[in-house]
C-alpha atoms as a PDB file:
ATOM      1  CA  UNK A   1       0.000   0.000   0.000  1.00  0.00           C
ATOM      2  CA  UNK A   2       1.409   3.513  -1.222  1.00  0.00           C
ATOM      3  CA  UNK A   3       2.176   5.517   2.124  1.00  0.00           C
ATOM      4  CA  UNK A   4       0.490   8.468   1.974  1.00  0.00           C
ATOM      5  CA  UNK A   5       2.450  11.997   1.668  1.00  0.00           C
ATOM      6  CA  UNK A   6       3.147  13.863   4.863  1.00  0.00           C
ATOM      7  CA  UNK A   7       4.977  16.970   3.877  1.00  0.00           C
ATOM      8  CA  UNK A   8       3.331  19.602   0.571  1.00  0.00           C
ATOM      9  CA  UNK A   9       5.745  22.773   0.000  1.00  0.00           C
ATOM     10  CA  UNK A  10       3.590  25.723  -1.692  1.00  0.00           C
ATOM     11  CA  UNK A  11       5.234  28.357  -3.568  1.00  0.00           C
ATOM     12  CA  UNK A  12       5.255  31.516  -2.005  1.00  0.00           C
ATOM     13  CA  UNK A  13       3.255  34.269  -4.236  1.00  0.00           C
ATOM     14  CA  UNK A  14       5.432  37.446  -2.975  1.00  0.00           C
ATOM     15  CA  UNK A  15       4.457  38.712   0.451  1.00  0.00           C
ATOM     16  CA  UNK A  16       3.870  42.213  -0.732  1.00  0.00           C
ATOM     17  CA  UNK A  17       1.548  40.883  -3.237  1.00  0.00           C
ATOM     18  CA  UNK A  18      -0.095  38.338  -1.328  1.00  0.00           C
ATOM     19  CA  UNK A  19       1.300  38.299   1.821  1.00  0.00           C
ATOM     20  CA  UNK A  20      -2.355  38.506   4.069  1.00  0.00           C
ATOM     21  CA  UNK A  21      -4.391  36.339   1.408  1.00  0.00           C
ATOM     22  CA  UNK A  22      -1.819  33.412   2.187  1.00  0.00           C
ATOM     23  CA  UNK A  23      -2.239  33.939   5.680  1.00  0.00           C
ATOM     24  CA  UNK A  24      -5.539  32.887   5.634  1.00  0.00           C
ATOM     25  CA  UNK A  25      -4.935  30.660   2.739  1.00  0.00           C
ATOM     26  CA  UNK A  26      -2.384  28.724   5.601  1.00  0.00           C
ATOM     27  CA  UNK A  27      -5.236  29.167   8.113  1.00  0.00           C
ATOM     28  CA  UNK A  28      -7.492  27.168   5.390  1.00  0.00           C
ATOM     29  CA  UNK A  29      -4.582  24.206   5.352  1.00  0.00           C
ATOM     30  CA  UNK A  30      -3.827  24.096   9.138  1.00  0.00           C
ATOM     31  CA  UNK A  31      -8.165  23.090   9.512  1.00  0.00           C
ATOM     32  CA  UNK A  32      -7.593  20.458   6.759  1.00  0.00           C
ATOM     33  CA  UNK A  33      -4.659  19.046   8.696  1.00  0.00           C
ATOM     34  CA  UNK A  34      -1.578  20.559   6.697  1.00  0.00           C
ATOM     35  CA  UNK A  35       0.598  22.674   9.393  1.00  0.00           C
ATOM     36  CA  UNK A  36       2.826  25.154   8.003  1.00  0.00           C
ATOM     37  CA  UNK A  37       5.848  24.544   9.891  1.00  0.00           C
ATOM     38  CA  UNK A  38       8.722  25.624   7.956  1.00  0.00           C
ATOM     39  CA  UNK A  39       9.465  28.118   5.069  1.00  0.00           C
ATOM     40  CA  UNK A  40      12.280  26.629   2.858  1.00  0.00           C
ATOM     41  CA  UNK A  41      13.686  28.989  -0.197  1.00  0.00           C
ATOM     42  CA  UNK A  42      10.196  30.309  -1.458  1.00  0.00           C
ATOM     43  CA  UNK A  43       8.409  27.642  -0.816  1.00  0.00           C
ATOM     44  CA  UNK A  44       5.937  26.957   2.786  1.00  0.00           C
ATOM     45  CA  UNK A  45       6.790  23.355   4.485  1.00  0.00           C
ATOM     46  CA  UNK A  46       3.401  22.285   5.125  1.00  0.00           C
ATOM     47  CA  UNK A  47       3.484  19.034   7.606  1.00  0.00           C
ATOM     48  CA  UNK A  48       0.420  16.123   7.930  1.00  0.00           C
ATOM     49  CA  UNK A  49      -0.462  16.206  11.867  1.00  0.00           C
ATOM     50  CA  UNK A  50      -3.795  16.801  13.360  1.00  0.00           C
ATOM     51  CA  UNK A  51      -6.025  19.418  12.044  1.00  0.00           C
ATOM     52  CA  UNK A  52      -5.713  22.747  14.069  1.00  0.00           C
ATOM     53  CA  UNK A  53      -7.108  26.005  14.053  1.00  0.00           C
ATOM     54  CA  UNK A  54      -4.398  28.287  13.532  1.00  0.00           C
ATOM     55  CA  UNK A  55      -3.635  31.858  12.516  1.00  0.00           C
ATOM     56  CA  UNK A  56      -0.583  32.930  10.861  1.00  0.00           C
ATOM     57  CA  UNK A  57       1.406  36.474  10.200  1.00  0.00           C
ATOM     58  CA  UNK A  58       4.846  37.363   9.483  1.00  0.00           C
ATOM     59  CA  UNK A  59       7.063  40.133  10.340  1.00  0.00           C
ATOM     60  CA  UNK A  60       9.672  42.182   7.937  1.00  0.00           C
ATOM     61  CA  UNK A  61      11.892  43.674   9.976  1.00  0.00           C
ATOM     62  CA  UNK A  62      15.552  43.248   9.850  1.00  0.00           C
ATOM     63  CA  UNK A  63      17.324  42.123  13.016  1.00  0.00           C
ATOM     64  CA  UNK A  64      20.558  41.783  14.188  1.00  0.00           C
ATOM     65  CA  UNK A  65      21.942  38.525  15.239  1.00  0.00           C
ATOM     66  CA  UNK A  66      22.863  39.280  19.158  1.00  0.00           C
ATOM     67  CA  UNK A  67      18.996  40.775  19.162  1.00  0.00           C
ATOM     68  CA  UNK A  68      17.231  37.824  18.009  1.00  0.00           C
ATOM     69  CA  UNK A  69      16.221  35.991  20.906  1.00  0.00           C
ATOM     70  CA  UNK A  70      15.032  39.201  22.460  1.00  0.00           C
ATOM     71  CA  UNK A  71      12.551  40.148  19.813  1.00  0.00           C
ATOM     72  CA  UNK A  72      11.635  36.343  19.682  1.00  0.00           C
ATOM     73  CA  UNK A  73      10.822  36.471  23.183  1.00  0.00           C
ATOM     74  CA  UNK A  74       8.838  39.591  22.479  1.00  0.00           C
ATOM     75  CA  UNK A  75       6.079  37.589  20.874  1.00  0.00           C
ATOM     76  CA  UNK A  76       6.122  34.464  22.118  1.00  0.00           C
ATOM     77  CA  UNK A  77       4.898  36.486  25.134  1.00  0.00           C
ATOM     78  CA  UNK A  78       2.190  37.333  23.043  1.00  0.00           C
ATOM     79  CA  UNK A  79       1.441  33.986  22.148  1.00  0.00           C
ATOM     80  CA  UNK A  80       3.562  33.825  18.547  1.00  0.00           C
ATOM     81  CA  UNK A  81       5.672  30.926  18.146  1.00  0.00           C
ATOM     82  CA  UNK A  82       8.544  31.064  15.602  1.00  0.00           C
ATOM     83  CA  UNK A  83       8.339  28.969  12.440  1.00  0.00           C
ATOM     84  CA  UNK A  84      11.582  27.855  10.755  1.00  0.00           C
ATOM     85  CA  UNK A  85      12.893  30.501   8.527  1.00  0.00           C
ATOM     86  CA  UNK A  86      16.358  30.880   7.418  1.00  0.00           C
ATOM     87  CA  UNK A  87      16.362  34.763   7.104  1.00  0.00           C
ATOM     88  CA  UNK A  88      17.197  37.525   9.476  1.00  0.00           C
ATOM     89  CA  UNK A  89      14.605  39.684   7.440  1.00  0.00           C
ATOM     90  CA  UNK A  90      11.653  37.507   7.061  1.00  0.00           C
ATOM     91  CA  UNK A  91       9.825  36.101  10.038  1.00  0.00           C
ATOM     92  CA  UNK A  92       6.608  33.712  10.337  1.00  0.00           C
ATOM     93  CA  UNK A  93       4.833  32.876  13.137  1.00  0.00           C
ATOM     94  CA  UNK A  94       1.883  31.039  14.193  1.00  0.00           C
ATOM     95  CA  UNK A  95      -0.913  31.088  17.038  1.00  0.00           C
ATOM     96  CA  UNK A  96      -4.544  30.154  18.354  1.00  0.00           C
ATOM     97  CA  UNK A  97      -7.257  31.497  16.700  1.00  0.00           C
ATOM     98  CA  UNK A  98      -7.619  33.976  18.889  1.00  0.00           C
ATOM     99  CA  UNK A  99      -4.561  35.334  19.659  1.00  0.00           C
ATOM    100  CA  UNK A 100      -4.089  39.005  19.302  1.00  0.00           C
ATOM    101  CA  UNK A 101      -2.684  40.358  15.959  1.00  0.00           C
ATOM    102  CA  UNK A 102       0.761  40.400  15.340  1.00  0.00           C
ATOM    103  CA  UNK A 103       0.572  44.121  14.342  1.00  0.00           C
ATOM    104  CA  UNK A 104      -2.120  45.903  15.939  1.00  0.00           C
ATOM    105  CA  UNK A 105      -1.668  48.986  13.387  1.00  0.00           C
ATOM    106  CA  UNK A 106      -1.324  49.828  10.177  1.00  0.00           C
ATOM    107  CA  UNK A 107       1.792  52.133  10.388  1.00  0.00           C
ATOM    108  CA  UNK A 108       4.074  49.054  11.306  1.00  0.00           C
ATOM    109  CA  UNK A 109       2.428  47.302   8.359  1.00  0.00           C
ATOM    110  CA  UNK A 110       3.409  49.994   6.044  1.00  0.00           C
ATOM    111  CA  UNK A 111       6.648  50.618   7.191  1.00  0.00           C
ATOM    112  CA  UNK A 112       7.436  47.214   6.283  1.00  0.00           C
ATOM    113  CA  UNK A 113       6.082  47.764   3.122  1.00  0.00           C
ATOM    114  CA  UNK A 114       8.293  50.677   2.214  1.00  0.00           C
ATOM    115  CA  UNK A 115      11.582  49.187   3.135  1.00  0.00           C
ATOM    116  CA  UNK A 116      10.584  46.246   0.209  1.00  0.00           C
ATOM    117  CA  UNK A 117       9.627  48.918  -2.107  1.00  0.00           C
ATOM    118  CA  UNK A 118      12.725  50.717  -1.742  1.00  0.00           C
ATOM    119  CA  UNK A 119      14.703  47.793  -2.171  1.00  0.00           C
ATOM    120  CA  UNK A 120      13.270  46.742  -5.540  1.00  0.00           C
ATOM    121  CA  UNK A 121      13.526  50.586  -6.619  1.00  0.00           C
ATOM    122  CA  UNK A 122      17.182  50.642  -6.487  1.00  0.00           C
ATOM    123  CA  UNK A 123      17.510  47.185  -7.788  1.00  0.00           C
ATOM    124  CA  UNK A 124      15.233  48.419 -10.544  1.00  0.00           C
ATOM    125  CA  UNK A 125      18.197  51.377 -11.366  1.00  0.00           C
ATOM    126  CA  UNK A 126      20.736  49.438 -11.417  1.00  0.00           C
ATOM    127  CA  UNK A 127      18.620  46.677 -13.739  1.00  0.00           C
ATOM    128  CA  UNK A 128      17.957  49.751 -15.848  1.00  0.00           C
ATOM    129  CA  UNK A 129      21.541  51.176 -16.562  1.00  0.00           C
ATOM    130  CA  UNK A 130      22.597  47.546 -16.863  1.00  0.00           C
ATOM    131  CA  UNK A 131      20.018  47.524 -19.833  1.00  0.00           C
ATOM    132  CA  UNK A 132      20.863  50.350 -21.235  1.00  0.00           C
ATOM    133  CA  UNK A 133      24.472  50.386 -21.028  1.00  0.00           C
ATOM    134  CA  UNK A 134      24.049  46.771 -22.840  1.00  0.00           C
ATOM    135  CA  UNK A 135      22.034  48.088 -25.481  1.00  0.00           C
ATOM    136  CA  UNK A 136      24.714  50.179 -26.199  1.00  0.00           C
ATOM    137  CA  UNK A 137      27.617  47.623 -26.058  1.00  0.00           C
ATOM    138  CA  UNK A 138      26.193  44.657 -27.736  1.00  0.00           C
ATOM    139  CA  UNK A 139      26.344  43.961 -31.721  1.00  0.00           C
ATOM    140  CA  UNK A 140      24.885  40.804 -32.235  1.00  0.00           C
ATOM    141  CA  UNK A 141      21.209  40.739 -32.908  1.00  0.00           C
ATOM    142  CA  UNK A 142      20.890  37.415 -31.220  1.00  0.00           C
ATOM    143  CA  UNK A 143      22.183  37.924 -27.821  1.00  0.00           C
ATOM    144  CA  UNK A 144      20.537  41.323 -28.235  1.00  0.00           C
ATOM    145  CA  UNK A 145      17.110  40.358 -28.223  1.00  0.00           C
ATOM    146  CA  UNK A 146      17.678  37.373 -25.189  1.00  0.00           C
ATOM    147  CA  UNK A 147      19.382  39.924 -23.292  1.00  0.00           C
ATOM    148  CA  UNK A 148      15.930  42.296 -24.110  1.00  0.00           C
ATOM    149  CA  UNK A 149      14.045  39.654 -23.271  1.00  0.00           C
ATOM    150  CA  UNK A 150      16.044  38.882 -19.651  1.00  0.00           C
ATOM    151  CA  UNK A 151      15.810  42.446 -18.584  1.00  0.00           C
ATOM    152  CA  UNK A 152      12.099  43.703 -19.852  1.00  0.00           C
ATOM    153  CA  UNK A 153      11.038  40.407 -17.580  1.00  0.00           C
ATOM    154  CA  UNK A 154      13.335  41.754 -14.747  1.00  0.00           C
ATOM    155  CA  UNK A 155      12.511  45.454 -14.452  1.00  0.00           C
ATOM    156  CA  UNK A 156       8.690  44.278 -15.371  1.00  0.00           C
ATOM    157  CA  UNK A 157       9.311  41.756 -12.245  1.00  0.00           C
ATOM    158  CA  UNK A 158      10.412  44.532 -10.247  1.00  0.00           C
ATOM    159  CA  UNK A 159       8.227  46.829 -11.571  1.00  0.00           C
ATOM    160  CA  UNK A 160       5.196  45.235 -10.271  1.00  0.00           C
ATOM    161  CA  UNK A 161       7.067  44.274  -6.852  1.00  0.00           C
ATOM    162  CA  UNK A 162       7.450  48.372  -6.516  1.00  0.00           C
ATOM    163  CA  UNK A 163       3.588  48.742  -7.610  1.00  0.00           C
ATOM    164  CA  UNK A 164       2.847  46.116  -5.000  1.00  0.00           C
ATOM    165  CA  UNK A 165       4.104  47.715  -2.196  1.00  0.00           C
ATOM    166  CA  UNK A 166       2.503  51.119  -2.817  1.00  0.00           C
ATOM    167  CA  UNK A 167      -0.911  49.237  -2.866  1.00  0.00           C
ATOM    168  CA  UNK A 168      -0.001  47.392   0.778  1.00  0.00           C
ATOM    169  CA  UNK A 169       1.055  50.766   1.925  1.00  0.00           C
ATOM    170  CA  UNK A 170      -2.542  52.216   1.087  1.00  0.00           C
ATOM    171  CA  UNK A 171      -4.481  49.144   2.334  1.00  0.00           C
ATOM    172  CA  UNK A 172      -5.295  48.221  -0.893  1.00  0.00           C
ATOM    173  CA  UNK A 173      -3.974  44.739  -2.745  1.00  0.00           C
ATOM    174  CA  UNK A 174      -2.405  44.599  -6.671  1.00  0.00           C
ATOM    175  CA  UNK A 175      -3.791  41.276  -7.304  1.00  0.00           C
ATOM    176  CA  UNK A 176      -3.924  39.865 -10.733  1.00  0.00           C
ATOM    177  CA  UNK A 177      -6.897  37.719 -11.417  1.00  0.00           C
ATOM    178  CA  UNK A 178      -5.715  36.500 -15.160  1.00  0.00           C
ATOM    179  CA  UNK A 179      -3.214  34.202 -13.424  1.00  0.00           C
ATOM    180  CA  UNK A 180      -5.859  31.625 -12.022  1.00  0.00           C
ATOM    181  CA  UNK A 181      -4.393  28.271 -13.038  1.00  0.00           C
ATOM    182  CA  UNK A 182      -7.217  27.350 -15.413  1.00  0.00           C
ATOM    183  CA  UNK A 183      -6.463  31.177 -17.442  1.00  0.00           C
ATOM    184  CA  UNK A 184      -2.744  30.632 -17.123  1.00  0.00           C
ATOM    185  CA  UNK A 185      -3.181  27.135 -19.166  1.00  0.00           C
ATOM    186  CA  UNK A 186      -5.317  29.310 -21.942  1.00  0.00           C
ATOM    187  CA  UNK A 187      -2.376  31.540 -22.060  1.00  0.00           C
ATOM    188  CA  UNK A 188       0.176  29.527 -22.427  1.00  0.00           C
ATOM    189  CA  UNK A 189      -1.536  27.132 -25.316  1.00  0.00           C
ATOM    190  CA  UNK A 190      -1.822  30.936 -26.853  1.00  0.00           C
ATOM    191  CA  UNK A 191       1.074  32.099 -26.551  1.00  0.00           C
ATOM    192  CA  UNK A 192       2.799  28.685 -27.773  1.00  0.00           C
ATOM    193  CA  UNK A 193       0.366  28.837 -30.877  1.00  0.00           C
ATOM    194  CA  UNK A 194       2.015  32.116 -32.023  1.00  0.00           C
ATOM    195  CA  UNK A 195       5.367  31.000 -31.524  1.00  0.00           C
ATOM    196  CA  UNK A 196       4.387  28.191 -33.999  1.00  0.00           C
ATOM    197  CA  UNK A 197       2.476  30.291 -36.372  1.00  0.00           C
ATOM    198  CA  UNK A 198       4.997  32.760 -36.689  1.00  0.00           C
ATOM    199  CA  UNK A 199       7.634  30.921 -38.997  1.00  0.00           C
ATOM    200  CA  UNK A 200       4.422  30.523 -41.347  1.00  0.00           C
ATOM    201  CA  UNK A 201       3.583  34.384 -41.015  1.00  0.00           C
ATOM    202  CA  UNK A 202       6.979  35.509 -41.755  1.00  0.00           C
ATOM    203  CA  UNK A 203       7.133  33.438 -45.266  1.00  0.00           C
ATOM    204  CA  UNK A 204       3.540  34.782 -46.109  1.00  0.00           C
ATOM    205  CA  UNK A 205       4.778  38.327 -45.443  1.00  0.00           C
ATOM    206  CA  UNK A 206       8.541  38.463 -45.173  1.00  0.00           C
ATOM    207  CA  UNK A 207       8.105  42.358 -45.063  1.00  0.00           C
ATOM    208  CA  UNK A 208       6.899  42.555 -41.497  1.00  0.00           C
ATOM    209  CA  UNK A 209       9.744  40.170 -40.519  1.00  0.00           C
ATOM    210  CA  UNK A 210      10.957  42.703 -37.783  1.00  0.00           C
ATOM    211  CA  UNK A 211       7.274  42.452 -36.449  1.00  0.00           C
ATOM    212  CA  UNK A 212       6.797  39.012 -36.446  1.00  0.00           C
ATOM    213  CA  UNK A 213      10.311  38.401 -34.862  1.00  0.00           C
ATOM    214  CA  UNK A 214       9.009  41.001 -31.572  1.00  0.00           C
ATOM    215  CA  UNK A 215       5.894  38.988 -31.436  1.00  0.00           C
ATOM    216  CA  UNK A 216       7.514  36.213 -31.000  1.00  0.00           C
ATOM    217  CA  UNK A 217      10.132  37.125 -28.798  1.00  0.00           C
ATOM    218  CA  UNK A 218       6.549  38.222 -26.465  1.00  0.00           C
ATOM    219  CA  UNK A 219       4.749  35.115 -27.214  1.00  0.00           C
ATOM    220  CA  UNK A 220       8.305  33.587 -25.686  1.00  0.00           C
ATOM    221  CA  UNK A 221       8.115  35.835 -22.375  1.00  0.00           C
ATOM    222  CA  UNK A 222       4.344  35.430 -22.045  1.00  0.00           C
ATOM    223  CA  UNK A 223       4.743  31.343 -22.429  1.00  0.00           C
ATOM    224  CA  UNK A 224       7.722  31.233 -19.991  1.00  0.00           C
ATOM    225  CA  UNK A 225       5.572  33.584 -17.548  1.00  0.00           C
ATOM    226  CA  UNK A 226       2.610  31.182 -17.652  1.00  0.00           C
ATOM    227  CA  UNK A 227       4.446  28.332 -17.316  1.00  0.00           C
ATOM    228  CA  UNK A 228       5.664  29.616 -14.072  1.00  0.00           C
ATOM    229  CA  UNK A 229       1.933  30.854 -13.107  1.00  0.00           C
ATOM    230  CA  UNK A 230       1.055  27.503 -13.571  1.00  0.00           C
ATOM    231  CA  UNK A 231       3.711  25.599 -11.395  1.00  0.00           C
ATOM    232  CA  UNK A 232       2.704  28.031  -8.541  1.00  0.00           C
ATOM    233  CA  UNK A 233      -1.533  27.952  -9.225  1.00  0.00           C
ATOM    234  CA  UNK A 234      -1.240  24.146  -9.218  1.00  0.00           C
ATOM    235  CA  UNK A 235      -0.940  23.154  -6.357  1.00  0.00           C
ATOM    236  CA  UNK A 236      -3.573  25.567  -4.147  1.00  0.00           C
ATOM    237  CA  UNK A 237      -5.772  24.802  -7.723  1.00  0.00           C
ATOM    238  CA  UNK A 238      -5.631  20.790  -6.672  1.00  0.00           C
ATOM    239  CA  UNK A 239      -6.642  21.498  -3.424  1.00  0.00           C
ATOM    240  CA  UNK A 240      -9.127  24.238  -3.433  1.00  0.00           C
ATOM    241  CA  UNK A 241      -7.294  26.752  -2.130  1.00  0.00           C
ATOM    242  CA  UNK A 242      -6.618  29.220  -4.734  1.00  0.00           C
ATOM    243  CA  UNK A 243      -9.669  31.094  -3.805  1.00  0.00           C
ATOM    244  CA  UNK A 244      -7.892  32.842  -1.069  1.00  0.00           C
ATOM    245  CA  UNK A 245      -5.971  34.945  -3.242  1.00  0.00           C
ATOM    246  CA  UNK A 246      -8.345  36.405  -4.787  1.00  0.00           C
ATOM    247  CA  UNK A 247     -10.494  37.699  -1.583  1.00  0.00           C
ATOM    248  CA  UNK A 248     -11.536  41.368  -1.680  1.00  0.00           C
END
């Protein structure tokens, strides 16, 4: 008899996305029996035990080694108990439903918030002059157009991280809908059709073959994108969770 599976690692949507949607989306596992116990890369450890109704939050504040155990201490007082997380800058916790919130305000919230948004603002610079200063640098029409490709889907990554956070700050959510699993699969049989069609296109009218070459290279992106969207739907798709993300 096949032993059944008692660990499930979900993908981590971005916390200033998503961050208070997965919360409850955690909430929804932890009554079905699945604990989150551990957060591993960008993934959530999610172990079989006994279903228990649990809350979960996290915390984004950078702290210093020798401080740890004090500002661990601070809220397990409260009634927060650490969950494994190898990061000095990213902190989960879990309690009883119950249990008071983890931030009581919305200032400490957005603070948070702002110290992600200007991280991805200067990474978004320095993504920027990169591009540029390769746009000026590089000959070959090849690497040209991967390296476009790299860095429109990095500053576009970043981009929307920066958006993100200025929604959070405002109590407000940047939550795209079109990347429900079942849309994501419609996208990506698109978006493969027109990298197959375009070979066909380009011989009916060669003329446009600077056109048809930028579609492409965007059906490319857009398939690669839903790919990923569909790795990380998948799983909460399979077991009725996805739902959560999408809450008002």
């Amino acid at each position: 008899m096949k032993e059944k599976r008692k660990t499930k690692q979900i993908l981590c949507g971005g916390l200033a996305f998503c961050g208070e949607e997965e919360m409850e989306m955690l909430h929804a596992y932890a009554l079905d029996g699945w604990i989150f116990r551990k957060f591993s890369g960008l993934s959530y450890v999610l172990y079989k035990e006994e279903p228990q109704d649990l809350i979960f939050s996290y915390d984004l504040n950078k702290v210093k080694k020798e401080d740890a155990q004090e500002y661990l201490d601070l809220f397990a007082a409260a009634g927060w108990e650490q969950i494994t997380c190898n990061s000095s800058s990213t902190w989960f916790f879990m309690a009883k439903q119950g249990t008071p919130p983890l931030h009581s305000d919305h200032a400490t919230l957005s603070e948070e918030y702002t110290g992600i948004g200007k991280t991805a603002k200067y990474l978004l610079l320095v993504l920027a002059f990169v591009s540029l200063f390769s746009f000026f640098l590089i000959k070959q029409a090849a690497i040209f157009m991967y390296l476009c490709a790299f860095g429109c889907g990095c500053i576009g990554g970043l981009f929307m991280l920066l958006i993100g956070t200025q929604f959070r700050k405002h109590k407000r959510k940047l939550c795209i809908t079109m990347w429900n699993f079942q849309r994501s699969m419609c996208y990506c049989l698109g978006s493969l059709f027109i990298m197959l069609s375009m070979p066909f296109l380009s011989d009916i009218v060669p003329s446009l073959h600077i056109l048809w070459r930028f579609l492409r290279l965007g059906a490319w992106m857009l398939f690669i994108a839903t790919l990923f969207s569909m790795y990380w739907r998948y799983p909460l798709y399979r077991d009725h969770k996805e739902q959560y993300l999408f809450k008002k």
